[in-house]
N, C-alpha and C. Protein backbone atom coordinates (compact mmCIF):
# COMPACT_ATOMS: atom_id res chain seq x y z
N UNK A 1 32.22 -96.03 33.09
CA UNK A 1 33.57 -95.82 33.58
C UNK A 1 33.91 -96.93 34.58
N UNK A 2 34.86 -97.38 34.66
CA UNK A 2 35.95 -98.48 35.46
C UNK A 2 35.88 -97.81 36.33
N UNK A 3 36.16 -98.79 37.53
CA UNK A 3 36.79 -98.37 39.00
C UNK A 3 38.21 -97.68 38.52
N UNK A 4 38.97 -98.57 37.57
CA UNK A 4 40.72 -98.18 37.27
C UNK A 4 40.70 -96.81 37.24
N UNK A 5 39.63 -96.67 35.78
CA UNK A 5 39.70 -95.09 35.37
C UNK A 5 39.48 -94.15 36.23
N UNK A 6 38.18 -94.93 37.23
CA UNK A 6 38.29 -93.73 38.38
C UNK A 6 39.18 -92.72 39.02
N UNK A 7 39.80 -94.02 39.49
CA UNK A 7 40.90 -94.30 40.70
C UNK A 7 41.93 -93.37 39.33
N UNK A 8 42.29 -93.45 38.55
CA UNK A 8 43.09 -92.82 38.00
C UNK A 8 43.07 -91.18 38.03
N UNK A 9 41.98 -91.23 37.80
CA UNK A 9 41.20 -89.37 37.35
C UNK A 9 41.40 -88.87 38.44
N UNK A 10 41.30 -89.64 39.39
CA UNK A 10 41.17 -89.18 41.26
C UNK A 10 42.79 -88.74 41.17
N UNK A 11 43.80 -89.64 40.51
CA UNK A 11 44.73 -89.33 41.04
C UNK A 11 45.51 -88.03 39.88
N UNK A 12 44.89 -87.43 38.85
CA UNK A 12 45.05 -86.62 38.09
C UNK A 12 44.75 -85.94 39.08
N UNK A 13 43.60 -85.24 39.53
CA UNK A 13 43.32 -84.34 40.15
C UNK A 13 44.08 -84.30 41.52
N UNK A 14 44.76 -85.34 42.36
CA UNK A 14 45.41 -84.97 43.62
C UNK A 14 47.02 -84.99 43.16
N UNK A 15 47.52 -85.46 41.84
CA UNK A 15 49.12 -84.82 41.71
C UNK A 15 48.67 -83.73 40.80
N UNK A 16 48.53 -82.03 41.51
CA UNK A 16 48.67 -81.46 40.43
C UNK A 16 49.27 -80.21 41.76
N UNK A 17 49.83 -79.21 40.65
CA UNK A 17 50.69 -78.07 41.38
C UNK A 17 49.52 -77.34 42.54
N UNK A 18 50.64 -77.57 43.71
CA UNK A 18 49.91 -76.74 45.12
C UNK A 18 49.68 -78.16 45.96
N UNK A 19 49.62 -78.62 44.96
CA UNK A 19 49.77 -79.75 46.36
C UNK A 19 50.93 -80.61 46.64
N UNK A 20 51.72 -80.77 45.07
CA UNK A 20 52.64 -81.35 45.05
C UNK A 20 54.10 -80.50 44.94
N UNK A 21 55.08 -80.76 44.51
CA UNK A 21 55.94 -80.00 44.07
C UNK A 21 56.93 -80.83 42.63
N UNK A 22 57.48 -80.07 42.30
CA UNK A 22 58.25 -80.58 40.82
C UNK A 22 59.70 -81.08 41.13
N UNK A 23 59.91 -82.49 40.48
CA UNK A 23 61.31 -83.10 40.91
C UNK A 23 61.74 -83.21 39.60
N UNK A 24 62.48 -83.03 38.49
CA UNK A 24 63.40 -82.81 37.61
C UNK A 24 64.06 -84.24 38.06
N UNK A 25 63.95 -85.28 37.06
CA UNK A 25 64.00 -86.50 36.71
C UNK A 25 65.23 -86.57 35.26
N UNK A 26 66.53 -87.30 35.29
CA UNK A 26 67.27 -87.10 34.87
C UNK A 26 67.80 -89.28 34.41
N UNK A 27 67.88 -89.66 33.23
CA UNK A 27 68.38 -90.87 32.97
C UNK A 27 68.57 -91.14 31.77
N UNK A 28 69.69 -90.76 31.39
CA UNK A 28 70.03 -91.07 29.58
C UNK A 28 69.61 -89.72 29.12
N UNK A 29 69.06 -90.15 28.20
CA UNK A 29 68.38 -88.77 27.33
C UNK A 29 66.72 -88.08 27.99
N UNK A 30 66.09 -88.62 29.10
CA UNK A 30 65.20 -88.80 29.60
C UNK A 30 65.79 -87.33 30.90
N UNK A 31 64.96 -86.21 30.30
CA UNK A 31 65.11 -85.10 31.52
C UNK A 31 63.71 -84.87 31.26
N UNK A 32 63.25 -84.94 32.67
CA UNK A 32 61.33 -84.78 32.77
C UNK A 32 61.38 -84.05 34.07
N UNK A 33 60.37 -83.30 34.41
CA UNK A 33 59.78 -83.11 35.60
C UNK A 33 58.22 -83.35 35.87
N UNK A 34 58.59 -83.86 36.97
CA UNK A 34 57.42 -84.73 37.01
C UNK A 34 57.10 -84.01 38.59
N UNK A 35 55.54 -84.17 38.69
CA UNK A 35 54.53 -83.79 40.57
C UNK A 35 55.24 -85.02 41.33
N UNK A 36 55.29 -84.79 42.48
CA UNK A 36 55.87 -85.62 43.41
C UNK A 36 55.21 -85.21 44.63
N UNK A 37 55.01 -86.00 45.72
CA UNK A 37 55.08 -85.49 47.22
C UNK A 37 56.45 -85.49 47.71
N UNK A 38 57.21 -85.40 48.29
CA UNK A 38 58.21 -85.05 48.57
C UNK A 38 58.32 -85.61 50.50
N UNK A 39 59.12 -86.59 51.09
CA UNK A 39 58.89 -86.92 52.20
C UNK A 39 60.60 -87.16 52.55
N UNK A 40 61.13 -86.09 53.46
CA UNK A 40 62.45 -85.94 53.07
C UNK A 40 62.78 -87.31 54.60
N UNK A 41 61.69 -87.45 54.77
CA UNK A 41 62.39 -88.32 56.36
C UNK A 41 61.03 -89.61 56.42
N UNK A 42 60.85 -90.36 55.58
CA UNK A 42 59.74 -91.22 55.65
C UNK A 42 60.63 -92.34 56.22
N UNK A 43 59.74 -92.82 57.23
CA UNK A 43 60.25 -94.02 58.21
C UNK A 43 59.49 -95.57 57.64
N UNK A 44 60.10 -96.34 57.29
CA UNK A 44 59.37 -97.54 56.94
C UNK A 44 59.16 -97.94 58.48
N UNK A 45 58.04 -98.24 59.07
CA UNK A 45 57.75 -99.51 60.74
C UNK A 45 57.68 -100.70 60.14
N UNK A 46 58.63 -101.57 60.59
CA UNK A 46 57.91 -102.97 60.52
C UNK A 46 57.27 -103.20 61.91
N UNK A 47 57.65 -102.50 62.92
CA UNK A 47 56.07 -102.76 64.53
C UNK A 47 56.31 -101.90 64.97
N UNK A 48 55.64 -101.55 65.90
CA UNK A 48 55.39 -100.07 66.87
C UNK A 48 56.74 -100.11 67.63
N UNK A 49 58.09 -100.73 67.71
CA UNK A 49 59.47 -100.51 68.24
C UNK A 49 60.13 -100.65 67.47
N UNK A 50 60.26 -100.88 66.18
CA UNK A 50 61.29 -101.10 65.07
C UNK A 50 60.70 -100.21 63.89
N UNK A 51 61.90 -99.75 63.54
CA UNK A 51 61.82 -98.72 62.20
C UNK A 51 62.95 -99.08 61.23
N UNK A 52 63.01 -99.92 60.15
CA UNK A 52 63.39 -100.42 59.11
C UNK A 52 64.50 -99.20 58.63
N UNK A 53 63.64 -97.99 58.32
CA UNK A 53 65.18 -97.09 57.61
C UNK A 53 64.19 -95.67 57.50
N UNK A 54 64.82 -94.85 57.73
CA UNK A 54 64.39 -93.47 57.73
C UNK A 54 65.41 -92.92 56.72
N UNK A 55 64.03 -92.51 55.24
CA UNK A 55 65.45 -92.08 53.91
C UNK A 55 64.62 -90.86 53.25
N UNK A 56 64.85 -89.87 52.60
CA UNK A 56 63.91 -89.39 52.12
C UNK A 56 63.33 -90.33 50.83
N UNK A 57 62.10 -90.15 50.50
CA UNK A 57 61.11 -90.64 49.33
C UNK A 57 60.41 -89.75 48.53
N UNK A 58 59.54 -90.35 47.60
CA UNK A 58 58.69 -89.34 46.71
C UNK A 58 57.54 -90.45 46.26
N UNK A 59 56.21 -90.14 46.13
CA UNK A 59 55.10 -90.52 45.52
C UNK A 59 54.60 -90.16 44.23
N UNK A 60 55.22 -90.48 43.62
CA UNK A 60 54.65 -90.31 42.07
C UNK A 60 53.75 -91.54 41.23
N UNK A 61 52.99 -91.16 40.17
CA UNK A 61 51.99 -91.31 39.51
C UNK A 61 53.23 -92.91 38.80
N UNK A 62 52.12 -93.86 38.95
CA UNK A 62 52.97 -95.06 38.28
C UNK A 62 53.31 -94.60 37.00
N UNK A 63 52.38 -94.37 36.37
CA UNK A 63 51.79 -94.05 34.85
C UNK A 63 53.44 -93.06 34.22
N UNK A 64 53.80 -92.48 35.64
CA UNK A 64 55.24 -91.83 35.08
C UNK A 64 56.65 -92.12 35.56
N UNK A 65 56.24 -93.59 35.82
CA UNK A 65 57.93 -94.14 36.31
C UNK A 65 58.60 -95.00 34.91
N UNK A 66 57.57 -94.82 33.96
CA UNK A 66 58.44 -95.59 32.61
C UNK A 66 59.73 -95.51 32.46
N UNK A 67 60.23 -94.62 32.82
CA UNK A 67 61.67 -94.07 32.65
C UNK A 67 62.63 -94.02 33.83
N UNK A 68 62.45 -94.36 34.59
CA UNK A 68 62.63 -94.35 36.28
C UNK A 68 63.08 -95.99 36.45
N UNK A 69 64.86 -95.70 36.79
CA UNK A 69 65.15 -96.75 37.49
C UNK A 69 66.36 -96.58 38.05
N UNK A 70 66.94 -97.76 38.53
CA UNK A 70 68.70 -97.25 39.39
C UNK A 70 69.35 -96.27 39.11
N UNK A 71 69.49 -96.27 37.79
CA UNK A 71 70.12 -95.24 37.41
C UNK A 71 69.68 -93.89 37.33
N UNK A 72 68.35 -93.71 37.64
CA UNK A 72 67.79 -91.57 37.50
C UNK A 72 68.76 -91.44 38.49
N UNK A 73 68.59 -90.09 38.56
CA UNK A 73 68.88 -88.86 39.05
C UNK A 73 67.83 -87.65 39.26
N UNK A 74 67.23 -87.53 40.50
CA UNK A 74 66.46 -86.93 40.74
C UNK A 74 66.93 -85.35 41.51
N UNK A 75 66.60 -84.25 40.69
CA UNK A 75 66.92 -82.85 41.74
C UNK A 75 65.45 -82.53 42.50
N UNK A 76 65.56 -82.09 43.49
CA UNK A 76 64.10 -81.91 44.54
C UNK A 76 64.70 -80.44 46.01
N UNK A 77 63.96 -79.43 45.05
CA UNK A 77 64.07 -78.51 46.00
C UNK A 77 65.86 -78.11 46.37
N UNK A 78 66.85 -78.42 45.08
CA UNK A 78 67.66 -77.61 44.92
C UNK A 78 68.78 -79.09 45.52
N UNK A 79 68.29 -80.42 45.90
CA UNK A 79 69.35 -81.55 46.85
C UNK A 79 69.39 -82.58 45.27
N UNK A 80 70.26 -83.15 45.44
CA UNK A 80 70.27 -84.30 44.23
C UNK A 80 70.27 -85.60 45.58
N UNK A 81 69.25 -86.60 44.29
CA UNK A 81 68.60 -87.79 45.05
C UNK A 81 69.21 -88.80 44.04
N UNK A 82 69.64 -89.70 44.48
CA UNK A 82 69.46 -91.09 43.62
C UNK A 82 68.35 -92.29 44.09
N UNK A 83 68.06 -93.23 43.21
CA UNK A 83 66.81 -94.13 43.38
C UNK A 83 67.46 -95.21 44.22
N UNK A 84 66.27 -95.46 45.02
CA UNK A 84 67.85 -96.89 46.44
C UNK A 84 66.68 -97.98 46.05
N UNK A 85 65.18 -97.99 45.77
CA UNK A 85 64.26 -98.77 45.74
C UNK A 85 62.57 -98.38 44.98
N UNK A 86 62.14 -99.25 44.73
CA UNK A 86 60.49 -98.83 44.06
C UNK A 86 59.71 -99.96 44.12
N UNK A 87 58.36 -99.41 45.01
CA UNK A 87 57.54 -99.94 45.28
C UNK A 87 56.20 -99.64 45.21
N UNK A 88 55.40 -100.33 43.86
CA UNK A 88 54.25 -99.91 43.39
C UNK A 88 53.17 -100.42 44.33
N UNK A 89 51.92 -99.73 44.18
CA UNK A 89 51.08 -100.14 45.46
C UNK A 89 49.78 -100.91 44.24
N UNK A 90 50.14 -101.05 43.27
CA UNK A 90 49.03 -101.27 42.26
C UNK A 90 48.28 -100.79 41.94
N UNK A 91 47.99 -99.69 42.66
CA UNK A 91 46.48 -98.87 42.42
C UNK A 91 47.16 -97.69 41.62
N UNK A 92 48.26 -97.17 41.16
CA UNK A 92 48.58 -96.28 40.51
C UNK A 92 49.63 -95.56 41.23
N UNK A 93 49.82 -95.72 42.21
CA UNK A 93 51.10 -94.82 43.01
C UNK A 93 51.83 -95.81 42.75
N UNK A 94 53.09 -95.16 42.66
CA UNK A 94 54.37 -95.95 43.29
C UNK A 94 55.59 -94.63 44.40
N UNK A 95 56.02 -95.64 45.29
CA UNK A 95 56.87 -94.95 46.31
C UNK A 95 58.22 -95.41 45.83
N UNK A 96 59.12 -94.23 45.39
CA UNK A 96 60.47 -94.17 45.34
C UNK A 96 61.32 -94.07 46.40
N UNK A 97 62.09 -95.07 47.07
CA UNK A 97 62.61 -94.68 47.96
C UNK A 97 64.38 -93.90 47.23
N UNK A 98 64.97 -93.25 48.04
CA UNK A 98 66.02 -91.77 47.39
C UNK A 98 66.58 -92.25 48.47
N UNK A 99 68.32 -91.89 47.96
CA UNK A 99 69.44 -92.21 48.39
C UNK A 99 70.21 -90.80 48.52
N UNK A 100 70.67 -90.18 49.50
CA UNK A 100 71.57 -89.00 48.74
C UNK A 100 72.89 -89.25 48.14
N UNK A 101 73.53 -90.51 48.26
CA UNK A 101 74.59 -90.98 47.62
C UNK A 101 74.36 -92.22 46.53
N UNK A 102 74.92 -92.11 45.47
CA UNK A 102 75.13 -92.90 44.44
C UNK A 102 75.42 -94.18 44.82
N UNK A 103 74.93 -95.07 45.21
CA UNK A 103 75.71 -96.21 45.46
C UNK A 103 74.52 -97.85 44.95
């Protein structure tokens, strides 16, 4: 077995229900729900006195952003989100940053 595969299996087992919660993913013909962490106030720091933007986000599995771009529409815990940014970390996460307005 690969380090990749590892690192993957690891992350099967930490997005699964109870730890995560379900975001209902919406783009074209593409309605999925997908595990998410859910971070309704994540602060980007660029230094210990500056904070870039405080927006809510979500951590989902790269492996399920195929379908995921400007245009989704994400529902989470009953709020509708739109996508403002995405940033994969390479190792298999990627961080969605969420907009509550369409723009």
């Amino acid at each position: 077995m690969t380090i990749a595969s590892q690192i993957l299996d690891d992350l099967d087992s930490v997005f699964t229900a109870g730890l995560t919660i379900d975001a209902v993913h919406v783009n074209g013909a593409t309605n999925e729900t997908l595990k998410v962490f859910f971070d309704r106030n994540y602060a980007r720091v660029l230094s210990p006195n500056e904070i870039e933007s405080e927006r809510p986000s979500i951590l989902v599995k790269t492996e399920d952003t195929a379908h995921i771009d400007r245009a989704s529409v994400f529902t989470i815990l009953g709020a509708t989100y739109y996508v403002a940014e995405m940033e994969s970390d390479f190792e298999g996460v990627t961080r969605i940053m969420l907009s509550e307005t369409d723009s």
